[in-house]
Protein backbone atom coordinates (compact mmCIF):
# COMPACT_ATOMS: atom_id res chain seq x y z
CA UNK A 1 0.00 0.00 0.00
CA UNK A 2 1.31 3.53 -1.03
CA UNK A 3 2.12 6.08 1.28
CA UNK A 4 2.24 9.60 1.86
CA UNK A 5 6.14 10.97 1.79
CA UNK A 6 7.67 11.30 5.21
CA UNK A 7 7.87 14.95 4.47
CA UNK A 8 4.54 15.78 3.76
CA UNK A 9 2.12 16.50 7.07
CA UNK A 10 -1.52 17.58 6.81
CA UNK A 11 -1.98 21.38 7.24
CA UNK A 12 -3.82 21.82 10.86
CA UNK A 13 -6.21 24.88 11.54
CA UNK A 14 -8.25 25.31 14.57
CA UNK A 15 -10.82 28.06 15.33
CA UNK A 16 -12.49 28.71 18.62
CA UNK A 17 -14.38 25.99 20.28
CA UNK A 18 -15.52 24.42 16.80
CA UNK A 19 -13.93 20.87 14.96
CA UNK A 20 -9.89 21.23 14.14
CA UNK A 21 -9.55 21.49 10.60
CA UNK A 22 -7.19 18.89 8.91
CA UNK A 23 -6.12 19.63 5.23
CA UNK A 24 -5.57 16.01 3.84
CA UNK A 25 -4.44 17.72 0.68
CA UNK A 26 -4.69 16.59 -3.16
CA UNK A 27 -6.55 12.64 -3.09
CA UNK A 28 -2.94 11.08 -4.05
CA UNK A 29 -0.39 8.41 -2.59
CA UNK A 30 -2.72 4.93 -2.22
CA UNK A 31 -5.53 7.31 -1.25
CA UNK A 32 -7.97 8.51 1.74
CA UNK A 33 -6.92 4.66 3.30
CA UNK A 34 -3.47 5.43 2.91
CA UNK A 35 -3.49 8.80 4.04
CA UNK A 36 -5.86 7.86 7.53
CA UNK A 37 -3.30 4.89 7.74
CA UNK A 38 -0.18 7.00 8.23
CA UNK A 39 -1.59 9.98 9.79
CA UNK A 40 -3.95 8.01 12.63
CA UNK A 41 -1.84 9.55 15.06
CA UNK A 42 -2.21 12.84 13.99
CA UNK A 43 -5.60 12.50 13.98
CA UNK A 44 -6.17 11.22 17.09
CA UNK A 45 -4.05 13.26 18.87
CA UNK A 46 -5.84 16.25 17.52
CA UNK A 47 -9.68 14.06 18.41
CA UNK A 48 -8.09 14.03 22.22
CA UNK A 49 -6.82 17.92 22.47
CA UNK A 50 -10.44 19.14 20.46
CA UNK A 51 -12.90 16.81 20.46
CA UNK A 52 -13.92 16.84 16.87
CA UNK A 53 -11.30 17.32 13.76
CA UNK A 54 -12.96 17.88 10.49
CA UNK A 55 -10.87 16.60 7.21
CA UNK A 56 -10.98 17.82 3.87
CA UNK A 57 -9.49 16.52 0.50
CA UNK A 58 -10.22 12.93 1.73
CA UNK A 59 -13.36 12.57 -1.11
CA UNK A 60 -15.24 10.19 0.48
CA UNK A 61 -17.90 8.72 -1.90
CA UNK A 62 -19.45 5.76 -0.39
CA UNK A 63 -20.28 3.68 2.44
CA UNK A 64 -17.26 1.41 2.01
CA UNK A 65 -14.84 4.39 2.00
CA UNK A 66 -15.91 5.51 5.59
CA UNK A 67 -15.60 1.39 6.93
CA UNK A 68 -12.00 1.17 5.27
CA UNK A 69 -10.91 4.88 6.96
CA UNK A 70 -12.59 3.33 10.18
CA UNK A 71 -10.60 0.36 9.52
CA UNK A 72 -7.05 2.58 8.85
CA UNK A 73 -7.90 4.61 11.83
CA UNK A 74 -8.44 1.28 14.46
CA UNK A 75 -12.14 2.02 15.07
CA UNK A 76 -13.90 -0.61 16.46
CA UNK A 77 -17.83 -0.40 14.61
CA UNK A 78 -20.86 -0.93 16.68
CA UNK A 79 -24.57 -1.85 16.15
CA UNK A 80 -26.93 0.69 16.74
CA UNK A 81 -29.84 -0.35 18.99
CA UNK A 82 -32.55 1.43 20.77
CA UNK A 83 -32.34 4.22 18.06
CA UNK A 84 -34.71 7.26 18.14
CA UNK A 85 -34.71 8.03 14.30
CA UNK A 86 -35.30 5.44 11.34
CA UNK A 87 -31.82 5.10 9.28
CA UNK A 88 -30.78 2.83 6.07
CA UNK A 89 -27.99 0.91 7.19
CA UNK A 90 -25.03 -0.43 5.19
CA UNK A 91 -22.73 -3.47 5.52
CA UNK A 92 -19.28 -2.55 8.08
CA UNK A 93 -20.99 -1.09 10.74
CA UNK A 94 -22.41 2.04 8.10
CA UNK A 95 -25.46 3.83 8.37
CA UNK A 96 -27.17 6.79 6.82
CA UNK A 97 -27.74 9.84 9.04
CA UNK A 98 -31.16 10.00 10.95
CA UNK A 99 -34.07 10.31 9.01
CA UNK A 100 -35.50 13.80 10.23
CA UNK A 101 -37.41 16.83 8.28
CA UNK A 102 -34.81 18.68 6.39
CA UNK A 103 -36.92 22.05 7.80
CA UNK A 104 -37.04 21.13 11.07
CA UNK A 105 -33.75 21.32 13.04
CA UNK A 106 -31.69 18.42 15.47
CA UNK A 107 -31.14 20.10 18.35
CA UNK A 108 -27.81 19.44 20.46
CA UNK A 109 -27.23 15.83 21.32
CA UNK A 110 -25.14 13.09 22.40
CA UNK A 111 -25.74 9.92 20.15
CA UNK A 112 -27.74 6.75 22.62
CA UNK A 113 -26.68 8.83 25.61
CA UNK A 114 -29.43 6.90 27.33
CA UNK A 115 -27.95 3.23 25.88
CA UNK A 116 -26.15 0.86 28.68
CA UNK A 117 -23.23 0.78 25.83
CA UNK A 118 -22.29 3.82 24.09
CA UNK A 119 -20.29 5.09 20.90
CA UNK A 120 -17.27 6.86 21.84
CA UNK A 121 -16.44 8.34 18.88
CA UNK A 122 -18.67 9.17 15.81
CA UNK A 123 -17.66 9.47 11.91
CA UNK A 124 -19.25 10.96 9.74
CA UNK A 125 -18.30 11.01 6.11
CA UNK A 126 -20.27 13.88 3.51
CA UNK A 127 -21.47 12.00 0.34
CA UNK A 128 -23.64 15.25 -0.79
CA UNK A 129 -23.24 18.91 1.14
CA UNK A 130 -26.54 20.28 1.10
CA UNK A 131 -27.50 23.42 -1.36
CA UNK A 132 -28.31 25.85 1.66
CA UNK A 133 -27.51 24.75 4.88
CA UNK A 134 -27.67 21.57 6.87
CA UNK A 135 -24.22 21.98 9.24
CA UNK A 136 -23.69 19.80 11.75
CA UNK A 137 -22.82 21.64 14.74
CA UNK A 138 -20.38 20.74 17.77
CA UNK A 139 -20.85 21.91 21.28
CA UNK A 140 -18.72 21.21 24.38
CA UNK A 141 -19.92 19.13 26.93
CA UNK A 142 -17.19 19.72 29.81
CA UNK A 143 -18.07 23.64 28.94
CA UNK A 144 -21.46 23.20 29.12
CA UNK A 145 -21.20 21.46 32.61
CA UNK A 146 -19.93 24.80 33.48
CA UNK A 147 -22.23 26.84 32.26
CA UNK A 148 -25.03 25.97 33.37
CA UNK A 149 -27.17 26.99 36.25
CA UNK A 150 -25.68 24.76 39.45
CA UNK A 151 -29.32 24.30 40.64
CA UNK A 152 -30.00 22.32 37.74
CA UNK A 153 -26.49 20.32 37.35
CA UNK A 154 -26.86 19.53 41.34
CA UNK A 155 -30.45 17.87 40.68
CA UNK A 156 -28.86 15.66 37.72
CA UNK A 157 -25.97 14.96 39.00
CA UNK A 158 -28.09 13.50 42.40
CA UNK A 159 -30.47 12.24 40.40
CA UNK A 160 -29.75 11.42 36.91
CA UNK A 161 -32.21 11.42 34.22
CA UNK A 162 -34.94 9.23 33.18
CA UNK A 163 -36.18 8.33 29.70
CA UNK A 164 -39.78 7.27 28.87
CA UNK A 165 -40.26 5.63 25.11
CA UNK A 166 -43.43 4.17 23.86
CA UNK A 167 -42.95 2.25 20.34
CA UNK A 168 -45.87 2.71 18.19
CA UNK A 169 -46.62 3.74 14.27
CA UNK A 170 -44.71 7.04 14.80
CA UNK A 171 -40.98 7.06 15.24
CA UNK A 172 -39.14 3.62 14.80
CA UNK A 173 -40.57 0.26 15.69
CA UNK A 174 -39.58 -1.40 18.29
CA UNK A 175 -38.65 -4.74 15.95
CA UNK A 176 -36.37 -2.09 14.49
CA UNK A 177 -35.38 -0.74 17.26
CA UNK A 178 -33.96 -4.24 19.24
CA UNK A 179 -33.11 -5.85 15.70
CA UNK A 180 -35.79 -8.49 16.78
CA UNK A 181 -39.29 -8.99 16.63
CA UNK A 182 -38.82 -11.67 19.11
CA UNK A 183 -40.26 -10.89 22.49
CA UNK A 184 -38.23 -12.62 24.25
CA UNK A 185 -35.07 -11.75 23.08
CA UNK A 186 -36.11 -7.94 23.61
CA UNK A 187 -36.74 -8.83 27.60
CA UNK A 188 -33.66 -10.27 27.68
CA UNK A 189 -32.13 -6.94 26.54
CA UNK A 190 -34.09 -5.22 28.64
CA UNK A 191 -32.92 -6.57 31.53
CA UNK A 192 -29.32 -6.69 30.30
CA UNK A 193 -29.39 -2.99 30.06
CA UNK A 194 -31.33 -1.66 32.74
CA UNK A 195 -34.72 -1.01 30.91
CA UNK A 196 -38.16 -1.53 32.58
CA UNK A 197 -40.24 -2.69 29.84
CA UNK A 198 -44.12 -3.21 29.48
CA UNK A 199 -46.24 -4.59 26.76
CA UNK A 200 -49.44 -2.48 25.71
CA UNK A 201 -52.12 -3.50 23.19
CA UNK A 202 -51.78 -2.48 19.40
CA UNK A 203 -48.43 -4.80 20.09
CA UNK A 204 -46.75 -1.98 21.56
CA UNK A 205 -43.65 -1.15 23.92
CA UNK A 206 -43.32 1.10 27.16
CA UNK A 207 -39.33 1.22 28.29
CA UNK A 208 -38.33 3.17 31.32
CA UNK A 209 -34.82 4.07 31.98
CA UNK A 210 -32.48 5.91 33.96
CA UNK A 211 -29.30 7.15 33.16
CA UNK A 212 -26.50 9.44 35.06
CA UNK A 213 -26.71 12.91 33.33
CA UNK A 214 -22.76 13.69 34.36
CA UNK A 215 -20.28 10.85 33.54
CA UNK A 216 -16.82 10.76 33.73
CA UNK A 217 -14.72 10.82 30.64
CA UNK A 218 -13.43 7.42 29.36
CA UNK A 219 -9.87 8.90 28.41
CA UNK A 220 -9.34 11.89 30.86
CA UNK A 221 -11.68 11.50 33.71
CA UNK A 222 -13.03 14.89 33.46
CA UNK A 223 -16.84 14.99 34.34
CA UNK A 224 -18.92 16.03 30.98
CA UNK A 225 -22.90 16.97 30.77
CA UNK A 226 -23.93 13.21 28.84
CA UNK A 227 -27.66 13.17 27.98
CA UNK A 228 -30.76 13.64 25.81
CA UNK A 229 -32.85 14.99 28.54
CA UNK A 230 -33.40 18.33 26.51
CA UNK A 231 -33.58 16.58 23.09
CA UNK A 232 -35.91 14.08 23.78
CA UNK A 233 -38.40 16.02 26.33
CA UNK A 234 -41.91 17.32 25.29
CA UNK A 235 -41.16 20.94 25.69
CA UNK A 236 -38.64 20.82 22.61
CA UNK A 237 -40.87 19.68 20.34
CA UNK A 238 -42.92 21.36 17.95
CA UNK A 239 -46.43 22.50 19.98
CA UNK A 240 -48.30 21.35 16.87
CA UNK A 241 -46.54 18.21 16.54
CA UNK A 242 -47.11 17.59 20.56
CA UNK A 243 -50.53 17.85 20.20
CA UNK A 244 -50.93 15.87 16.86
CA UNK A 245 -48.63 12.62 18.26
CA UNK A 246 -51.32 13.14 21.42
CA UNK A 247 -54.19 13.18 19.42
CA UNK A 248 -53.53 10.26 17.05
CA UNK A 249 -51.50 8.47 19.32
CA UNK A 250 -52.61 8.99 22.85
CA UNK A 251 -48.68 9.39 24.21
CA UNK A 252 -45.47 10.80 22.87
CA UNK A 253 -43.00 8.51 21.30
CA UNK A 254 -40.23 9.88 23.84
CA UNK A 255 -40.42 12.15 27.02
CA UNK A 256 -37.48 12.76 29.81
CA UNK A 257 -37.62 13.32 33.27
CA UNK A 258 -35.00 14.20 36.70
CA UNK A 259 -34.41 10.55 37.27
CA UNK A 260 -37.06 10.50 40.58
CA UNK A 261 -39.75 10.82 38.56
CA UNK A 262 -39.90 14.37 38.04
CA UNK A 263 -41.38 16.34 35.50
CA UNK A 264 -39.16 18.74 33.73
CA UNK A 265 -40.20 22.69 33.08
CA UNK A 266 -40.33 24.33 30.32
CA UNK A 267 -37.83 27.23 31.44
CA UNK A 268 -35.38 24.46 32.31
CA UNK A 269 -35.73 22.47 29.08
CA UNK A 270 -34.95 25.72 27.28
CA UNK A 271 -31.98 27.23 29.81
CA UNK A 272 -30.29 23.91 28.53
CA UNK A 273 -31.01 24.20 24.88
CA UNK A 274 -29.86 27.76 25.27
CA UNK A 275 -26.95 26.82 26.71
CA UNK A 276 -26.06 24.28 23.99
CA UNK A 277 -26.57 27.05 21.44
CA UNK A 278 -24.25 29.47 22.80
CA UNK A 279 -21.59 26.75 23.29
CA UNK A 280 -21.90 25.28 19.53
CA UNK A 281 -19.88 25.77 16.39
CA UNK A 282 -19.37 24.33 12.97
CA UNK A 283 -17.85 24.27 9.72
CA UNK A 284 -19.92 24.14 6.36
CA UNK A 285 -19.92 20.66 4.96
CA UNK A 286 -18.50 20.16 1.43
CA UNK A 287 -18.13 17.00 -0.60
CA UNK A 288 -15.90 14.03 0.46
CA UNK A 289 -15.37 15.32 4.35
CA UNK A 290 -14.57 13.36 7.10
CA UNK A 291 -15.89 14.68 10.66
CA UNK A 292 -14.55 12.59 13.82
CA UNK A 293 -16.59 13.22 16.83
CA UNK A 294 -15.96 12.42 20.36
CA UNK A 295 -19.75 11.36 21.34
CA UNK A 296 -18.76 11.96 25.49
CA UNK A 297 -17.43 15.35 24.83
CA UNK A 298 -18.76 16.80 22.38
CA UNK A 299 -22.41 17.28 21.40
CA UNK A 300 -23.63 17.61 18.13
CA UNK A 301 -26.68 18.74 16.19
CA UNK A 302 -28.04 19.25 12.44
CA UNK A 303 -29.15 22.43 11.07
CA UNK A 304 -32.49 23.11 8.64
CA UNK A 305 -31.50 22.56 4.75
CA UNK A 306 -32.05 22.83 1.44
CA UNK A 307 -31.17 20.40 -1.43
CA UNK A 308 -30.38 17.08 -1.22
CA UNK A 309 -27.88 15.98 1.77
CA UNK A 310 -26.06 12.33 2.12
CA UNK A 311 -24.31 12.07 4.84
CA UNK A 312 -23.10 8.87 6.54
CA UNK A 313 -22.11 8.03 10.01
CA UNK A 314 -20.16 5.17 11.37
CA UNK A 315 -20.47 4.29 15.64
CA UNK A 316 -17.57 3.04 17.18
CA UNK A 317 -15.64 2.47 20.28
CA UNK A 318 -18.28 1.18 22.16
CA UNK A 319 -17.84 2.77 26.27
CA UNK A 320 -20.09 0.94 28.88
CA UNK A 321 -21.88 4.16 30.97
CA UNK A 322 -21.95 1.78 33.83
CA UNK A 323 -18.12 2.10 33.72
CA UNK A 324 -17.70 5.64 34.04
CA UNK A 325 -20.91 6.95 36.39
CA UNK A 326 -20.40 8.93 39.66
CA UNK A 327 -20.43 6.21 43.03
CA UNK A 328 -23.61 7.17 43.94
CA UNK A 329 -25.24 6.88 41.04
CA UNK A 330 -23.43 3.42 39.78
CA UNK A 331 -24.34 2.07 43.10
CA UNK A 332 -28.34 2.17 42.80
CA UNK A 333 -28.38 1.09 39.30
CA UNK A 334 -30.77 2.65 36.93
């Protein structure tokens, strides 16, 4: 396999609190697997100082060019389960980005925050940059900790979260959901992770979980704000939508609470979301990028567009939460 010339080092840029920008240069020398091959360190050196590193000049152009980088950069690829958003998946661990409205913004997140096993690091490889729009957004979570309001970090932190999912004809089904539509085998993973889970009629799901809100960082050990309690709760959806889901429905596919029980306010859901927008940054995609994300550090999020948008995203380096909660919280389980 070709490499790059010992001389040659990838131009490095980094701007405020968004991705570090790595210039992979002209696509040359045994290509983007050659080039993530010889510059891994590099890479993830600059993934550990920043928490996301954006690379251009790599032209990624399909599925099985974001596995081999994966592959060249020793991430391990994970199954998604338990996902909140239908997605087309592809073979190595692949899949397409969340299917949501192009008009309709992803607010900040932290991908299966509420899973027993978590990625640790995201990929994300641009087939097709939007026209207008559609960015994908960073935000610090250890900065976030700090700025916001210690009367609500203090509840979490005690606390924890807790998330609420019913599985019916809107959002994704729970056979798709577990990768089963054996009963059984979905109790069993239930109980494996943690989830209290109830069968309604219509052949419905109710799953209750908790989840610490602050973990500790796998690599550093510094505490970071880990959790989809603002994403996922009632007050940041649309009103209309609310209601509709209601109506047709009788209960919302998702809802979070403090992890007692709690309900959650509207002026708290939106202090947090505020928060996350202040604290965000990001680069405009363009064709063939490569964005490494470190899911316990950083948030991310997906702006409105226009135009068509491919993007694809690889999970990997699976982190067990249980291995990385605060004592107290570890202790009682969730």
């Amino acid at each position: 396999m070709e490499t790059l010339p010992a001389h040659e080092s990838p131009s490095v840029r980094h701007d405020g609190n968004g991705p570090a920008m790595l210039d992979a240069g002209p696509p040359a020398h045994g290509g983007a697997t050659a080039w993530a091959t010889q510059q891994r360190p590099t890479v993830m050196d600059l993934l550990a100082d920043h928490g996301a590193v954006l690379v251009r000049g790599l032209g990624i152009a399909s599925a099985d060019d974001l596995a081999d980088i994966a592959t060249a950069l020793g991430v391990t690829p994970m199954i998604e389960r338990e996902a909140f958003a239908p997605r087309s998946s592809y073979p190595r661990g692949v899949y397409s980005s969340s299917q949501w409205p192009a008009d309709e913004p992803m607010c900040m997140h932290h991908e299966l925050s509420y899973a027993d096993v978590v990625p640790g690091l995201l990929m994300f490889g641009c087939l097709r940059a939007a026209r207008d729009g559609g960015d994908t957004a960073v935000a610090d979570s250890q900065e976030l900790l700090r700025q916001l309001p210690p009367t609500i970090v203090d509840r979490f932190r005690r606390e924890g979260w807790l998330l609420s999912r019913v599985y019916h004809e809107a959002g994704v089904p729970w056979q798709e959901a577990f990768g089963t539509a054996d009963r059984a085998s979905v109790a069993a993973y239930c109980e494996a992770a943690g989830l209290d889970h109830e069968w309604l009629p219509g052949d419905r799901l109710l799953t209750r979980q908790r989840r610490a809100a602050v973990v500790r960082h796998p690599g550093t050990g510094v505490p970071v704000w880990f959790n989809q309690v603002a994403f996922l709760n009632e007050h940041t959806l649309d009103p209309d939508v609310r209601e509709y889901l209601l109506e047709v429905y009788g209960a919302l596919p998702f809802n979070t609470a403090f992890g007692d029980g709690g309900e959650l306010d509207r002026p708290t859901i939106e202090t947090i979301n505020e928060r996350y927008r202040a604290a965000s940054a990001a680069q405009p995609w363009r064709d063939g990028d490569l964005l490494l994300v470190d899911n316990l550090r950083m948030a991310h999020s997906r702006e409105p567009y226009e135009g068509d948008r491919e993007i694809l995203v690889l999970l990997g380096n699976p982190v067990r939460l249980t291995d990385h909660m605060p004592s107290r919280t570890a202790a009682e389980g969730a």
